[in-house]
Protein backbone atom coordinates (compact mmCIF):
# COMPACT_ATOMS: atom_id res chain seq x y z
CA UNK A 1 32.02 -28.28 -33.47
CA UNK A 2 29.39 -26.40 -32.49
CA UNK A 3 27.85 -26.35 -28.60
CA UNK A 4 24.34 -25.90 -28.30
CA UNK A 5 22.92 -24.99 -24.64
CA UNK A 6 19.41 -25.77 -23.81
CA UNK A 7 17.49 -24.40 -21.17
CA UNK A 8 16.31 -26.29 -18.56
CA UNK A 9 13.62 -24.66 -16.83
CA UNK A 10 11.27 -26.17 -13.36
CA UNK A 11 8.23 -24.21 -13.33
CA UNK A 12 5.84 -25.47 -10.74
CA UNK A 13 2.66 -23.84 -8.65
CA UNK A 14 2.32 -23.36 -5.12
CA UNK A 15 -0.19 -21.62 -2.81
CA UNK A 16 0.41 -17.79 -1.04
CA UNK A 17 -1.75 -15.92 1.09
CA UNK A 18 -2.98 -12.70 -0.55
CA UNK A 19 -2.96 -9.43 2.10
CA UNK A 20 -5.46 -7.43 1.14
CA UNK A 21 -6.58 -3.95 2.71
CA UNK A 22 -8.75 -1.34 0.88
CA UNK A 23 -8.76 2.26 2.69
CA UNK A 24 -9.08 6.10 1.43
CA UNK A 25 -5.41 6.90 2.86
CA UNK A 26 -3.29 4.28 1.29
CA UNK A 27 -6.02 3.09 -1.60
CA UNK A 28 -6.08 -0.53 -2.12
CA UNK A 29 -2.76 -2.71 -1.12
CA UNK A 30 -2.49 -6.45 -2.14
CA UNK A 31 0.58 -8.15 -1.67
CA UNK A 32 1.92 -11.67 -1.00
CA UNK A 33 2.48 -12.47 3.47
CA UNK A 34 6.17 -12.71 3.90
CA UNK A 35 7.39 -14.73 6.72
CA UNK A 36 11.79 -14.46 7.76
CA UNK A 37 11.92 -12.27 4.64
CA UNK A 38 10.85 -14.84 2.38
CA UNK A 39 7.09 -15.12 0.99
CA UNK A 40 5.20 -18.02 2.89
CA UNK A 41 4.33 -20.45 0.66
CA UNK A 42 2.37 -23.72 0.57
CA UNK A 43 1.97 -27.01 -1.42
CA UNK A 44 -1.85 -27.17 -1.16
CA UNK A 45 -4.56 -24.31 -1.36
CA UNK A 46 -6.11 -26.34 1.97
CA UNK A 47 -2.91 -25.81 3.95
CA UNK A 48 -2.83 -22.17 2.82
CA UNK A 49 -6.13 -21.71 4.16
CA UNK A 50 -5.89 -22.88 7.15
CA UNK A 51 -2.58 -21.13 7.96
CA UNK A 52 -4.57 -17.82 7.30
CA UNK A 53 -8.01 -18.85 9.01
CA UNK A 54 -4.92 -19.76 12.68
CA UNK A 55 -3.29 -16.91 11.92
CA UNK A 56 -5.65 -13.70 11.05
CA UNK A 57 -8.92 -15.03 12.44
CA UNK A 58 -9.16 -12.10 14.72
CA UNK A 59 -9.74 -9.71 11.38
CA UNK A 60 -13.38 -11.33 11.26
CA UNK A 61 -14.47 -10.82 14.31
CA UNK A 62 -12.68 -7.19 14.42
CA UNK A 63 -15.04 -5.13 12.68
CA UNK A 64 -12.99 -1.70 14.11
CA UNK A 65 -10.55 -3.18 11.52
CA UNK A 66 -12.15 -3.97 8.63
CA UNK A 67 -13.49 -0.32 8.53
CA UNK A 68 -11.63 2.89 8.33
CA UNK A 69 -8.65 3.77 8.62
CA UNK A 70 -7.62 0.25 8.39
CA UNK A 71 -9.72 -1.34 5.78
CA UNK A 72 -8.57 -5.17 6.65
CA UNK A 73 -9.64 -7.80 4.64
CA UNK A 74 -9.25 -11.39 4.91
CA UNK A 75 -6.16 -12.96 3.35
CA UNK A 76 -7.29 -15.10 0.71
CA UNK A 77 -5.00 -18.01 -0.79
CA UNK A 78 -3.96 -17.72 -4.41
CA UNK A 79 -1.90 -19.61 -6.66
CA UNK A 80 1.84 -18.66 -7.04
CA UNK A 81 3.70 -20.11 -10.09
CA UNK A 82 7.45 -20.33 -9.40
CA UNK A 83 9.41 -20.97 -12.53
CA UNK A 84 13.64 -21.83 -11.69
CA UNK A 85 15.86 -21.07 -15.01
């Protein structure tokens, strides 16, 4: 008798906030915001946005870091797709 295994696989979609910094010594970084060593996710784009306009709202009024060395961007919120095997 033969056993056949099947995979069973949960794939679903949640919402990251995308660091973004653009400068001439380190070229242009984008990563996913990590928070306790895990990456801070979301269930809804809104939620995601709003985490990033509480938590990095000084970047748009800090034009000293949006310009070199720094090159700061806004975090923008972009869909993460999480798939479990």
């Amino acid at each position: 008798m033969e056993i056949f295994r099947t995979k069973i696989m949960n794939k679903t979609s949640l919402w990251g906030a995308l660091w973004r910094s653009d400068n001439m010594l380190d070229g242009k970084n984008r990563h996913l915001i990590y928070k306790d060593g895990l990456p801070h996710l979301f269930r809804t784009k809104k939620q995601c946005a709003a985490w990033i306009a509480q938590e990095f709202h000084y970047i748009r009024t800090r034009k000293d870091l949006r310009l070199e060395p720094h090159g700061w961007k806004m975090p923008i919120p972009i869909e993460v797709s999480i798939t479990i095997e």
